[in-house]
PDB file of N, CA and C in Angstrom:
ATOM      1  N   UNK A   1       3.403 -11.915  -9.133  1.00  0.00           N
ATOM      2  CA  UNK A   1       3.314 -10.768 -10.014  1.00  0.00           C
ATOM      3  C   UNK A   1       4.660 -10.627 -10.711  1.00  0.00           C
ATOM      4  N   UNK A   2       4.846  -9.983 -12.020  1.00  0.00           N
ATOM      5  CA  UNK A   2       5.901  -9.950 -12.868  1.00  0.00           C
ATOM      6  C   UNK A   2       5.723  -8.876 -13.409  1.00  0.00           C
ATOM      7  N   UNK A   3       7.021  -7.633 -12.746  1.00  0.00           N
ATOM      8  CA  UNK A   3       6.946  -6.576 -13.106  1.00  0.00           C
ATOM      9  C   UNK A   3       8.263  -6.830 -13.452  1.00  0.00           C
ATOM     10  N   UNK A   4       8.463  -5.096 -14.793  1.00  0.00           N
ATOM     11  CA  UNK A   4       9.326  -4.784 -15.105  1.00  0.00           C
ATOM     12  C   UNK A   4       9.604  -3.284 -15.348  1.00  0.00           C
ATOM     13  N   UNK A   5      10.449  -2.432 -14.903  1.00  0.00           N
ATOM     14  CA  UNK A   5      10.517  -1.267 -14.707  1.00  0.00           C
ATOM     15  C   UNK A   5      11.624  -0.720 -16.221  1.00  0.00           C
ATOM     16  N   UNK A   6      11.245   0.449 -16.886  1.00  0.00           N
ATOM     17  CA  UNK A   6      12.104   0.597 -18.195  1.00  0.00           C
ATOM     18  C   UNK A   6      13.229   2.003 -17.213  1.00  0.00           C
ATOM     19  N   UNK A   7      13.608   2.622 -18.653  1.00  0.00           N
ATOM     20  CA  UNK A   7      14.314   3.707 -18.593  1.00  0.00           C
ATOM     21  C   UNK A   7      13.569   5.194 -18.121  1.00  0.00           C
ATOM     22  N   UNK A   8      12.226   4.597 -19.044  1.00  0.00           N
ATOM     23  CA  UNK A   8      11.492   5.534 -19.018  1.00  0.00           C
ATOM     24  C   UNK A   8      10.655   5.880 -17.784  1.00  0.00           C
ATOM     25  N   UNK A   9      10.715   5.652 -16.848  1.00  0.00           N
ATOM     26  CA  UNK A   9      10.342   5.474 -15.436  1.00  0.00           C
ATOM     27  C   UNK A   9       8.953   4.797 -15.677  1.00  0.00           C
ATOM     28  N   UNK A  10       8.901   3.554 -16.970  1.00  0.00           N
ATOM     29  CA  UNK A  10       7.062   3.070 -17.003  1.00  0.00           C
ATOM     30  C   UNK A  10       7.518   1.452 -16.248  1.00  0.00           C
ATOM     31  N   UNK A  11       6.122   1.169 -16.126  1.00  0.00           N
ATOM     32  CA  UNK A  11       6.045  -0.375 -15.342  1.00  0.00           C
ATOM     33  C   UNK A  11       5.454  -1.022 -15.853  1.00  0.00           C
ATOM     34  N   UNK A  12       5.465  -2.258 -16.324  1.00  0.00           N
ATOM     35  CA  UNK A  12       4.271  -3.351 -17.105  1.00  0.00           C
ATOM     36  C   UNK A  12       4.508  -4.282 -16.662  1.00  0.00           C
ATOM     37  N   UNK A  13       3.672  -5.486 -16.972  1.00  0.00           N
ATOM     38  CA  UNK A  13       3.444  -6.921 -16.210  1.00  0.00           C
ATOM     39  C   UNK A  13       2.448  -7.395 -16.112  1.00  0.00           C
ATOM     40  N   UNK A  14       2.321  -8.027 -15.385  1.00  0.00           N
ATOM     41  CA  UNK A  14       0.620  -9.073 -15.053  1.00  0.00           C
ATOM     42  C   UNK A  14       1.258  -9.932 -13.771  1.00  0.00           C
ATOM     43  N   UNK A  15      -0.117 -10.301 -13.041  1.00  0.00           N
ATOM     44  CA  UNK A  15      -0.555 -10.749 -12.180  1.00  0.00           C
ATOM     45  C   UNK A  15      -1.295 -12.152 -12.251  1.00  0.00           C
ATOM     46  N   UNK A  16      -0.776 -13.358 -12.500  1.00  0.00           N
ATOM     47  CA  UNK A  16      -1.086 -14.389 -13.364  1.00  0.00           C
ATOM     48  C   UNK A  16      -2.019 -15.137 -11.766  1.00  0.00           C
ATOM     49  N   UNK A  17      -2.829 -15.224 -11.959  1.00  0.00           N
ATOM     50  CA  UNK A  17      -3.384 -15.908 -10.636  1.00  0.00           C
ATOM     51  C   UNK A  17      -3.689 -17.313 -11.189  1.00  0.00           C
ATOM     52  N   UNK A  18      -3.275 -17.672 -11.804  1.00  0.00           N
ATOM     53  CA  UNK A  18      -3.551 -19.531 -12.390  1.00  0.00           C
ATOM     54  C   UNK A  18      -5.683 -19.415 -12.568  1.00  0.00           C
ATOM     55  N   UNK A  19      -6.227 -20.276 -12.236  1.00  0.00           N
ATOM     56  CA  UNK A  19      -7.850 -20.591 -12.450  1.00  0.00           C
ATOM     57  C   UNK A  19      -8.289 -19.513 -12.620  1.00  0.00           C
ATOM     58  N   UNK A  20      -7.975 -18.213 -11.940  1.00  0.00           N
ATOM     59  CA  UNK A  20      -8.777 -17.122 -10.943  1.00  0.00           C
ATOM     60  C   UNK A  20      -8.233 -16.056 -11.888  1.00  0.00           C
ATOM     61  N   UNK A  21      -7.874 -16.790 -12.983  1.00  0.00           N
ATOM     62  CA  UNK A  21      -7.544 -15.105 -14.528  1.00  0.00           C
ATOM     63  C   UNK A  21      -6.472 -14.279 -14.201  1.00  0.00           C
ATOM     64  N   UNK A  22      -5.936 -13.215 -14.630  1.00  0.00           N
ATOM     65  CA  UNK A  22      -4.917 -12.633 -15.040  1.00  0.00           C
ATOM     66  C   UNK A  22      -5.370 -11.257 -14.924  1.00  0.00           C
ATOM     67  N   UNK A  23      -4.279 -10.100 -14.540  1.00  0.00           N
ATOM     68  CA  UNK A  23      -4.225  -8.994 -14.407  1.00  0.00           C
ATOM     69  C   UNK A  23      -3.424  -8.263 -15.296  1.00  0.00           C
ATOM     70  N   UNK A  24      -3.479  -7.598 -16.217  1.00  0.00           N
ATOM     71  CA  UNK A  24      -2.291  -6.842 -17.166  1.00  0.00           C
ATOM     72  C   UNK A  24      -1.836  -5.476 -16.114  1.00  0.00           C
ATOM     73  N   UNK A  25      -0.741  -5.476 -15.899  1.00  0.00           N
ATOM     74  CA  UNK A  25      -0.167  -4.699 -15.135  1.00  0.00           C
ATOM     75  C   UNK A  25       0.325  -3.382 -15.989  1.00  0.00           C
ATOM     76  N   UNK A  26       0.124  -1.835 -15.508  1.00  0.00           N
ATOM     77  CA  UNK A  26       0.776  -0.537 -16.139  1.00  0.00           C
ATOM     78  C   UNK A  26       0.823   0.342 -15.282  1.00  0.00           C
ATOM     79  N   UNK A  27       2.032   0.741 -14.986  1.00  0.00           N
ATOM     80  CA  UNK A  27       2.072   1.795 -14.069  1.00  0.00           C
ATOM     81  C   UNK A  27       3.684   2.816 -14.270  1.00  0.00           C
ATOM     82  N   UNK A  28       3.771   3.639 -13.360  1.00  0.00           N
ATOM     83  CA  UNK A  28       4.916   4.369 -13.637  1.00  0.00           C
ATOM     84  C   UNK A  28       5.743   4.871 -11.745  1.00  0.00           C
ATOM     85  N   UNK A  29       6.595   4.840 -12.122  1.00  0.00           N
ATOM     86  CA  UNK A  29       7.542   5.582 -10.739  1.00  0.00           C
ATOM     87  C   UNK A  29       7.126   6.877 -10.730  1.00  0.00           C
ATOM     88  N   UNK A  30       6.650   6.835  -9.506  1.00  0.00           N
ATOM     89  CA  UNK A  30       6.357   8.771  -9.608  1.00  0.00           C
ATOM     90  C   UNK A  30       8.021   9.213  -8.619  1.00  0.00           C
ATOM     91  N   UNK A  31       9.095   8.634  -8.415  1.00  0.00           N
ATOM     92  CA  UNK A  31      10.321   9.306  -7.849  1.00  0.00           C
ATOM     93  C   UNK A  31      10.619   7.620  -8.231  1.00  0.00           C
ATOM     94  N   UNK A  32      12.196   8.028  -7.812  1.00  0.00           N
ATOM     95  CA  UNK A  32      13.037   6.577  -7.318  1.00  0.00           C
ATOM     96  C   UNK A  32      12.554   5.674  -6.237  1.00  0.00           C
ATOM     97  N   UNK A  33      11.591   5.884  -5.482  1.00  0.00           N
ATOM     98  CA  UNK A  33      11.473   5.073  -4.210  1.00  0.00           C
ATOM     99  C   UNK A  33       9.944   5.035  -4.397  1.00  0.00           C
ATOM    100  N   UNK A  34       9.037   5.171  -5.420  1.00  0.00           N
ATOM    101  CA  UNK A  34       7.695   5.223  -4.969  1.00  0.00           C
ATOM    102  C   UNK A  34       6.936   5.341  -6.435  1.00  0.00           C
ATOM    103  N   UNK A  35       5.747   4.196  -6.575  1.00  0.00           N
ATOM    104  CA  UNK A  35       5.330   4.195  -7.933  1.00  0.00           C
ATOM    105  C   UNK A  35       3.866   3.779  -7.751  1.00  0.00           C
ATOM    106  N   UNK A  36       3.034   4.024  -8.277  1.00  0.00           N
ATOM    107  CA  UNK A  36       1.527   3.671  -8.785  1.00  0.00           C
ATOM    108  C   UNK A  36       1.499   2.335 -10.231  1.00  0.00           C
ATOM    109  N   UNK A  37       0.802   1.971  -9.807  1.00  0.00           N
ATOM    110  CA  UNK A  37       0.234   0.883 -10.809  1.00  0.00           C
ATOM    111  C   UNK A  37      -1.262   0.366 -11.160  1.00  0.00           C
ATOM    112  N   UNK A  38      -2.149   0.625 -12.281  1.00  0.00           N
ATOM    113  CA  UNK A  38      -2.934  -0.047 -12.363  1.00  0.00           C
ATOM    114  C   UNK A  38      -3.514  -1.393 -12.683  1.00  0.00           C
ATOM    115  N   UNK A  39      -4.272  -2.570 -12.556  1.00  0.00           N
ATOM    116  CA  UNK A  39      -4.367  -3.832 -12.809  1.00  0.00           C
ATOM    117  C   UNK A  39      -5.614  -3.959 -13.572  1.00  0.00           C
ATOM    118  N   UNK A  40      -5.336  -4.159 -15.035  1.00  0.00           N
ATOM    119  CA  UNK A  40      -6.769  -4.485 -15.593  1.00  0.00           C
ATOM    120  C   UNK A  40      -7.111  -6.143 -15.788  1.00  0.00           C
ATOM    121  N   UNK A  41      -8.404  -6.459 -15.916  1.00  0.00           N
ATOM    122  CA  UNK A  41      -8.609  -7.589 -15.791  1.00  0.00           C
ATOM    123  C   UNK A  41      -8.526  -8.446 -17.427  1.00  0.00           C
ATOM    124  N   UNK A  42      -8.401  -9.193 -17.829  1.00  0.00           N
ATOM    125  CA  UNK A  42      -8.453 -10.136 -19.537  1.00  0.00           C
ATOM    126  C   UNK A  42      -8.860 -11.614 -19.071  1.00  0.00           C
ATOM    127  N   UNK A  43      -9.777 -11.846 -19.877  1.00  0.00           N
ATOM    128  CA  UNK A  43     -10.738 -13.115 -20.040  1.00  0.00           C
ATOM    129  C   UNK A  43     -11.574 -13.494 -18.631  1.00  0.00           C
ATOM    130  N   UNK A  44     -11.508 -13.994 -17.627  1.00  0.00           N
ATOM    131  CA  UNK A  44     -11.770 -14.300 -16.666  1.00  0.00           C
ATOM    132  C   UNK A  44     -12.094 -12.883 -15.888  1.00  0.00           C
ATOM    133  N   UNK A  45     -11.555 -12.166 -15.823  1.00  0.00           N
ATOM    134  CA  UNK A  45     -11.475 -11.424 -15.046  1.00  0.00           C
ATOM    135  C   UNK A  45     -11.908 -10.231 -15.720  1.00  0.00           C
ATOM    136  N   UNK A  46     -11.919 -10.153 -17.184  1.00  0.00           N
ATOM    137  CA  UNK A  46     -12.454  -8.586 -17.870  1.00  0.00           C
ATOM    138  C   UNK A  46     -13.628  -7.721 -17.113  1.00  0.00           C
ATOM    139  N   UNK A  47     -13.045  -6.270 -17.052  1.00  0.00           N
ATOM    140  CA  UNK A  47     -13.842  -5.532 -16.430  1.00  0.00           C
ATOM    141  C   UNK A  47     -12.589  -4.878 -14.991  1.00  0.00           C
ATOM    142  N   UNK A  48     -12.212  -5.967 -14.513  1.00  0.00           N
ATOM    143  CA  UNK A  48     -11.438  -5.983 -13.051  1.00  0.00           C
ATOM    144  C   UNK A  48     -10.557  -4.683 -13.067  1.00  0.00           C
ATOM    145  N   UNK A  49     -10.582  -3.620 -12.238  1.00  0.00           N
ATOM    146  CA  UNK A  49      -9.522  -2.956 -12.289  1.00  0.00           C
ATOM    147  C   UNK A  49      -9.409  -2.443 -10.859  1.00  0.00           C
ATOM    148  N   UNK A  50      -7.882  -3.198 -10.421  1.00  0.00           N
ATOM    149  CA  UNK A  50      -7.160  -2.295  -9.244  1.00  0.00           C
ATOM    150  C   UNK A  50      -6.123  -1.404  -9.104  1.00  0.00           C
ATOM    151  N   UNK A  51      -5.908  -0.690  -8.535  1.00  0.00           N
ATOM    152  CA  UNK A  51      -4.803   0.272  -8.355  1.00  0.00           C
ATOM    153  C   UNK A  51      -4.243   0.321  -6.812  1.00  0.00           C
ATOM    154  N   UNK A  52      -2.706   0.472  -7.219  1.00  0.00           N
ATOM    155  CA  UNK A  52      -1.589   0.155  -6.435  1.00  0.00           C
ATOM    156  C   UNK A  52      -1.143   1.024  -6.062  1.00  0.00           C
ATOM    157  N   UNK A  53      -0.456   1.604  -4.889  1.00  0.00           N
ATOM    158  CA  UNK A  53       0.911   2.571  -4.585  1.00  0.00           C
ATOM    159  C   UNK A  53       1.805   1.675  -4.036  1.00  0.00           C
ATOM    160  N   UNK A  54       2.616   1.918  -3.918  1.00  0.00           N
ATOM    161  CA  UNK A  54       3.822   1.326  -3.309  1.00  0.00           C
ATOM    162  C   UNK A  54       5.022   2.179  -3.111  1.00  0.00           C
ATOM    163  N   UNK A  55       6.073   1.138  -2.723  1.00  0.00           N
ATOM    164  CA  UNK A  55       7.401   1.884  -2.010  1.00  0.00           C
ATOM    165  C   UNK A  55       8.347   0.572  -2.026  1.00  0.00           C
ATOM    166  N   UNK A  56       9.813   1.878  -2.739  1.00  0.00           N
ATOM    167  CA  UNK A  56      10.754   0.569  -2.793  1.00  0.00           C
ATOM    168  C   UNK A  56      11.359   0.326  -1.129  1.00  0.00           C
ATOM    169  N   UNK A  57      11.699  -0.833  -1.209  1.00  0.00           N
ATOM    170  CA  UNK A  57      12.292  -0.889   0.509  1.00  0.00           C
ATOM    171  C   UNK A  57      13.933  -0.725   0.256  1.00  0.00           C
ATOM    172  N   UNK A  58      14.578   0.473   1.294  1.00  0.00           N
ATOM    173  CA  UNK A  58      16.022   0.755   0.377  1.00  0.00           C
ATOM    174  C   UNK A  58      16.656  -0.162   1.733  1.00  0.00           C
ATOM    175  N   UNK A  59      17.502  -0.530   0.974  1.00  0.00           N
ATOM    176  CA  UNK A  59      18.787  -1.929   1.311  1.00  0.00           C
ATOM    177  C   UNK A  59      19.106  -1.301   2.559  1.00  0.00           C
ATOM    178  N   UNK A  60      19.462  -2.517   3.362  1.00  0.00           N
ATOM    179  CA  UNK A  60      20.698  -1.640   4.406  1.00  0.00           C
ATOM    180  C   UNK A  60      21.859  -1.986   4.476  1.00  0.00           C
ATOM    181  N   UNK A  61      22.533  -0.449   3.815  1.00  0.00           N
ATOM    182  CA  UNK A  61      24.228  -0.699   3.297  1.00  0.00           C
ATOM    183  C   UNK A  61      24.678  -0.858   4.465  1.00  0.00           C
ATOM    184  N   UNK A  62      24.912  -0.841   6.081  1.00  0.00           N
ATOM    185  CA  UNK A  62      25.549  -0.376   6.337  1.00  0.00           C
ATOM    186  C   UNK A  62      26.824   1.243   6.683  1.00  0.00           C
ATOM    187  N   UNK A  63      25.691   1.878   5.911  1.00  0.00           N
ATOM    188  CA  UNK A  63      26.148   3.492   5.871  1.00  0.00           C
ATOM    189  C   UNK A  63      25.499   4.393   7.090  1.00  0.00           C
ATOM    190  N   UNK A  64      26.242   4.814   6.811  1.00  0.00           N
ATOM    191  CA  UNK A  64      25.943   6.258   8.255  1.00  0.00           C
ATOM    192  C   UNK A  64      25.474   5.389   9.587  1.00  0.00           C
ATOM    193  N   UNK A  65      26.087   4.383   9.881  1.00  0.00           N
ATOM    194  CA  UNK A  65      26.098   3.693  11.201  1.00  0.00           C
ATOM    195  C   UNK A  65      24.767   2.921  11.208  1.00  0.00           C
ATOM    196  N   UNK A  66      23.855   2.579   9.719  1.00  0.00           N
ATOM    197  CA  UNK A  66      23.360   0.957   9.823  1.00  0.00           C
ATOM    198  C   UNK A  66      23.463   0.230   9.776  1.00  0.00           C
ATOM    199  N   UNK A  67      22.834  -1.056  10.493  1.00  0.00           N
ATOM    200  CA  UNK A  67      23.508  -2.132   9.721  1.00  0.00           C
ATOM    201  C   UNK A  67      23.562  -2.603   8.445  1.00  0.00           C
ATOM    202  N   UNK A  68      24.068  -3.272   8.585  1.00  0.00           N
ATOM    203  CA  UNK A  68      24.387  -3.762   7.008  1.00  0.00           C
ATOM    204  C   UNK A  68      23.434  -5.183   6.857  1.00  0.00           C
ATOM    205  N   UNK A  69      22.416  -5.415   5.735  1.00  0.00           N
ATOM    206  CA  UNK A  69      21.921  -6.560   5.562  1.00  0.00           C
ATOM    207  C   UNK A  69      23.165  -7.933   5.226  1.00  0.00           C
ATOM    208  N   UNK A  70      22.227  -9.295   5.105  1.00  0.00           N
ATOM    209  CA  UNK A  70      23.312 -10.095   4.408  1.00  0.00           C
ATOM    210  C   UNK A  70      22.174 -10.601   3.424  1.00  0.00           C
ATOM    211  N   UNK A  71      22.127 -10.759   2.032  1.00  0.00           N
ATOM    212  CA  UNK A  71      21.763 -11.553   0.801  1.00  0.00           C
ATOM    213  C   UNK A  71      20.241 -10.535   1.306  1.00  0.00           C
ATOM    214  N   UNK A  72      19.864  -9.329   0.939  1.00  0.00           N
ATOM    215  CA  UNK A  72      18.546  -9.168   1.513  1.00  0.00           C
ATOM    216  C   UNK A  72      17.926  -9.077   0.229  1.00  0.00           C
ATOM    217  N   UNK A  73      16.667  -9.173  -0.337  1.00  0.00           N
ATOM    218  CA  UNK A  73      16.097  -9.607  -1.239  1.00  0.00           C
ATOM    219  C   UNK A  73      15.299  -8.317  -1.726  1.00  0.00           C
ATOM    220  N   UNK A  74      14.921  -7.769  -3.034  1.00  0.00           N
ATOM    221  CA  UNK A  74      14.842  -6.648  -3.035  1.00  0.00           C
ATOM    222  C   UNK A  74      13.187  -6.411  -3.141  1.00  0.00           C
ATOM    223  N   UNK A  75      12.492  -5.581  -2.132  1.00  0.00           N
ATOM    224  CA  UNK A  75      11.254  -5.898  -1.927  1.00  0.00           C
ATOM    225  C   UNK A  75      10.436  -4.596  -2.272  1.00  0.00           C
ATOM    226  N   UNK A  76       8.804  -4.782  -1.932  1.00  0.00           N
ATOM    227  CA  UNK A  76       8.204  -3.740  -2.675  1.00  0.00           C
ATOM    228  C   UNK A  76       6.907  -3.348  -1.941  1.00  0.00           C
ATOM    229  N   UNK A  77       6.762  -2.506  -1.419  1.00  0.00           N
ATOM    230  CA  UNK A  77       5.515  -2.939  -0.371  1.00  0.00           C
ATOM    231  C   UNK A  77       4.493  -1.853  -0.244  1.00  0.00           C
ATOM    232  N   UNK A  78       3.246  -1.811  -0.036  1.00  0.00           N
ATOM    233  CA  UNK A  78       2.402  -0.830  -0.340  1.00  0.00           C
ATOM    234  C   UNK A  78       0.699  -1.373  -0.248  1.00  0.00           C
ATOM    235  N   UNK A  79      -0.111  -0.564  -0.928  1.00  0.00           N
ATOM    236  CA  UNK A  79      -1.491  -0.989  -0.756  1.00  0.00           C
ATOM    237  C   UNK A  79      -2.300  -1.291  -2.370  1.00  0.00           C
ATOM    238  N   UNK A  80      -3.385  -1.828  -2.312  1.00  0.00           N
ATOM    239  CA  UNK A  80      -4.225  -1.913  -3.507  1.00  0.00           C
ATOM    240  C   UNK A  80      -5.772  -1.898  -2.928  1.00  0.00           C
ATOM    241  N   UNK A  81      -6.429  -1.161  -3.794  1.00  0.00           N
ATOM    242  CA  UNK A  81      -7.380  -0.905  -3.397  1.00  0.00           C
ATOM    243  C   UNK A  81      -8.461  -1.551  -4.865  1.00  0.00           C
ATOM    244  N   UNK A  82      -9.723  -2.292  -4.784  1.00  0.00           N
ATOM    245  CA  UNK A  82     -10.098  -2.412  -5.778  1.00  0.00           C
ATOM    246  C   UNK A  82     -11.286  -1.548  -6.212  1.00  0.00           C
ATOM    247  N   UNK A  83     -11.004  -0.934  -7.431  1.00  0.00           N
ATOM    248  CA  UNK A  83     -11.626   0.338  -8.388  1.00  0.00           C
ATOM    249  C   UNK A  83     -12.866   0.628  -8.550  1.00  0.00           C
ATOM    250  N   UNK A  84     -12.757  -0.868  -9.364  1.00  0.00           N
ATOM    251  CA  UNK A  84     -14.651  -1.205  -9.603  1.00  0.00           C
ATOM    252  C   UNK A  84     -15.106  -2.287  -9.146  1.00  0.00           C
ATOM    253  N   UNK A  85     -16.545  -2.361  -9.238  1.00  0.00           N
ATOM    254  CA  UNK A  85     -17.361  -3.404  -8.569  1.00  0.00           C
ATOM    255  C   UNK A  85     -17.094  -4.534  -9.502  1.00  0.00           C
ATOM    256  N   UNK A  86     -16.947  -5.667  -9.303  1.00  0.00           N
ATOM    257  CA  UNK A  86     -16.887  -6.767  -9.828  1.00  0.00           C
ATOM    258  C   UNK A  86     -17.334  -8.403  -9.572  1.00  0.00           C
ATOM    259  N   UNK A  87     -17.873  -8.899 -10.236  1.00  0.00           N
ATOM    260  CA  UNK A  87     -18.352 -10.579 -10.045  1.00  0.00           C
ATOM    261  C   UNK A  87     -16.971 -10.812 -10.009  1.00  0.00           C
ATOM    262  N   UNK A  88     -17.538 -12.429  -8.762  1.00  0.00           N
ATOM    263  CA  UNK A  88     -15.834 -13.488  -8.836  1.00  0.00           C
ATOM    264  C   UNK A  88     -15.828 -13.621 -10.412  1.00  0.00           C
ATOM    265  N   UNK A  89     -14.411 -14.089 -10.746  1.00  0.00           N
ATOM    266  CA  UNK A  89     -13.850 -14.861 -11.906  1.00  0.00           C
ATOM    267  C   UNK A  89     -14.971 -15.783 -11.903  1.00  0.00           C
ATOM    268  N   UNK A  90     -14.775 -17.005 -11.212  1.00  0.00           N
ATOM    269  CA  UNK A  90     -16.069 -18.128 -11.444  1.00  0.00           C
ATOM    270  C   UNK A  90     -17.133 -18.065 -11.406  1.00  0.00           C
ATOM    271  N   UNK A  91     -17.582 -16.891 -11.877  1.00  0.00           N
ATOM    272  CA  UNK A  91     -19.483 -16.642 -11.918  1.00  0.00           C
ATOM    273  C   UNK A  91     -19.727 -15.786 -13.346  1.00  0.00           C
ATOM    274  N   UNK A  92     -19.418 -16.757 -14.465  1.00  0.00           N
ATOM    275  CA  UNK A  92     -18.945 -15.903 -15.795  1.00  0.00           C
ATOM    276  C   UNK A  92     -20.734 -15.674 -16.307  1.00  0.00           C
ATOM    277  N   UNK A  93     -22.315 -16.319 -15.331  1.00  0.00           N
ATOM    278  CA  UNK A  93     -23.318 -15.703 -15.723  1.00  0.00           C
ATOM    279  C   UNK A  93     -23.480 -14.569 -14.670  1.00  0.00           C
ATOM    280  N   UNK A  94     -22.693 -14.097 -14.174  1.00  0.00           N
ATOM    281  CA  UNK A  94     -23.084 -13.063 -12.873  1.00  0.00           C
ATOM    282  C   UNK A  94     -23.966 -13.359 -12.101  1.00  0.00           C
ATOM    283  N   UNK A  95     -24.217 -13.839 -11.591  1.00  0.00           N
ATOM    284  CA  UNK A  95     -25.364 -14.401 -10.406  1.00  0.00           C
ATOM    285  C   UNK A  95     -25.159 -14.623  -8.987  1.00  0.00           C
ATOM    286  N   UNK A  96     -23.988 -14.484  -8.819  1.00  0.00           N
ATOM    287  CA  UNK A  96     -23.068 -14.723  -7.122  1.00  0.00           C
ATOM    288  C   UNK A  96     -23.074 -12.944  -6.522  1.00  0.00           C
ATOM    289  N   UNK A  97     -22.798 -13.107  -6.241  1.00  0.00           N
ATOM    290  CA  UNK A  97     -22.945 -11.516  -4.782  1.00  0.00           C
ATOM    291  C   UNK A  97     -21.084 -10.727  -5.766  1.00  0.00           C
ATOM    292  N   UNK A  98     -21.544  -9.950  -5.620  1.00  0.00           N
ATOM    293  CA  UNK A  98     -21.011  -8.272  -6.467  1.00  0.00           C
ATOM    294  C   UNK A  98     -19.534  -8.115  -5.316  1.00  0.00           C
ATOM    295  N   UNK A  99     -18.367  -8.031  -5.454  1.00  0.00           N
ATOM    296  CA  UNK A  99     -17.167  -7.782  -5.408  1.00  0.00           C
ATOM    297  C   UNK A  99     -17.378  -6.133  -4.929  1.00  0.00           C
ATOM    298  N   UNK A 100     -17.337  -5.533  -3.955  1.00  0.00           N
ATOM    299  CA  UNK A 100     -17.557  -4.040  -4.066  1.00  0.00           C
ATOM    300  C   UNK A 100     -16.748  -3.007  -4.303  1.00  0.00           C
ATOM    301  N   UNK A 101     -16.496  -2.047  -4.880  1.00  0.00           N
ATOM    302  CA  UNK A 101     -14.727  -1.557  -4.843  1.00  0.00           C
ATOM    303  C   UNK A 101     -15.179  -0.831  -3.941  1.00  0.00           C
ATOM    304  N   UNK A 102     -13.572  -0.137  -3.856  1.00  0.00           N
ATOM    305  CA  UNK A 102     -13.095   0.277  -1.957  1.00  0.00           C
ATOM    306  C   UNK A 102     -12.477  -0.565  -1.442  1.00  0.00           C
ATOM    307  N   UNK A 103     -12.742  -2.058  -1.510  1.00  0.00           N
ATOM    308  CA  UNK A 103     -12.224  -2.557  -0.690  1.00  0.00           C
ATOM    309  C   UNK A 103     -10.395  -2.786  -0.880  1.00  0.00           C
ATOM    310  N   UNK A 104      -9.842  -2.077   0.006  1.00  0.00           N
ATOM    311  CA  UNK A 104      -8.384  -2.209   0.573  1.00  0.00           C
ATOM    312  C   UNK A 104      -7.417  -3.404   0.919  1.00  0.00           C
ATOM    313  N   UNK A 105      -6.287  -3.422   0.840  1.00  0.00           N
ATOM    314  CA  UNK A 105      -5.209  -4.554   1.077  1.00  0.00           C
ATOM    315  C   UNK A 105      -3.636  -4.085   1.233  1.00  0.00           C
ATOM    316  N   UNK A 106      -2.780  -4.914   2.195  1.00  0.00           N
ATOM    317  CA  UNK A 106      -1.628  -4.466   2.085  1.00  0.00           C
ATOM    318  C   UNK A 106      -0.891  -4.939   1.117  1.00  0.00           C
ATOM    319  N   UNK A 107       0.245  -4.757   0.446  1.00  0.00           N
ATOM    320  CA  UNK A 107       0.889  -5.673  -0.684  1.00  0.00           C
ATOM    321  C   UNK A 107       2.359  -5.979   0.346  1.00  0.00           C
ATOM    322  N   UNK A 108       2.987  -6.778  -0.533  1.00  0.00           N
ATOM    323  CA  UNK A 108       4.283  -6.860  -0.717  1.00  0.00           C
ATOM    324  C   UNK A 108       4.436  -7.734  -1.627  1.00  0.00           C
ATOM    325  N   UNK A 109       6.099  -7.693  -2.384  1.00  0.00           N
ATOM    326  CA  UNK A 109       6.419  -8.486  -3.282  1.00  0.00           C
ATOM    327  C   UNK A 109       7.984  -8.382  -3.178  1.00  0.00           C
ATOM    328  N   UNK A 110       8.560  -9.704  -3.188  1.00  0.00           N
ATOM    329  CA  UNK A 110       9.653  -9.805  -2.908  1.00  0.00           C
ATOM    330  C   UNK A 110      10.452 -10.477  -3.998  1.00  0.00           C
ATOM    331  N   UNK A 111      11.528 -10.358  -4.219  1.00  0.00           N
ATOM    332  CA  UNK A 111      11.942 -10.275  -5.450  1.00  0.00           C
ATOM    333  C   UNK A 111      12.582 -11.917  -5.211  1.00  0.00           C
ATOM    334  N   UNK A 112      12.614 -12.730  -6.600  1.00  0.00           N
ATOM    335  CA  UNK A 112      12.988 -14.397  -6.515  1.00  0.00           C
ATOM    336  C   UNK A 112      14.363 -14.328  -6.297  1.00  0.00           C
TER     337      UNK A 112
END
């Protein structure tokens, strides 16, 4: 996934899954440590929409008697739940068994 966070506390990106289509990513920080995101689906995947919460993971400085990380990588972690019902990507006549929304997941994403 390839997010990017502005000034404006908004989020955009996509979710490039190679064969299995693409997600356009939009969401916003609701504080410094915690943001929502929705995932719509384009070509392969049109129709697809999930939604995200998450949480930034804060560093450990070493302050007020923690430890201190070494090189720790800056990470992002939370749930997605999917919205609407949806066919796989590879069943572009719909005929395979229905994707149900509700269904839940943990995330993380760790920064390169």
């Amino acid at each position: 996934m390839n997010l990017v966070g502005t000034k404006q506390n908004t989020i955009t990106g996509d979710l490039d899954m190679g064969e299995y289509g693409k997600l356009i990513m939009t969401g916003h920080f609701l504080n410094p440590e915690e943001f929502r995101l929705t995932g719509k689906g384009i070509g392969k995947t049109e129709g697809w929409i999930y939604d995200y919460v998450g949480y930034v993971v804060p560093i450990w400085t070493g302050e007020n008697g923690s430890p201190k990380s070494v090189d720790q990588k800056s990470t992002l972690v939370g749930g997605v739940i999917r919205t609407v019902d949806h066919y796989g990507s590879n069943d572009p006549n719909h005929t395979g068994p229905i994707h149900p929304a509700g269904v839940t997941a943990s995330i993380y994403l760790v920064k390169k």
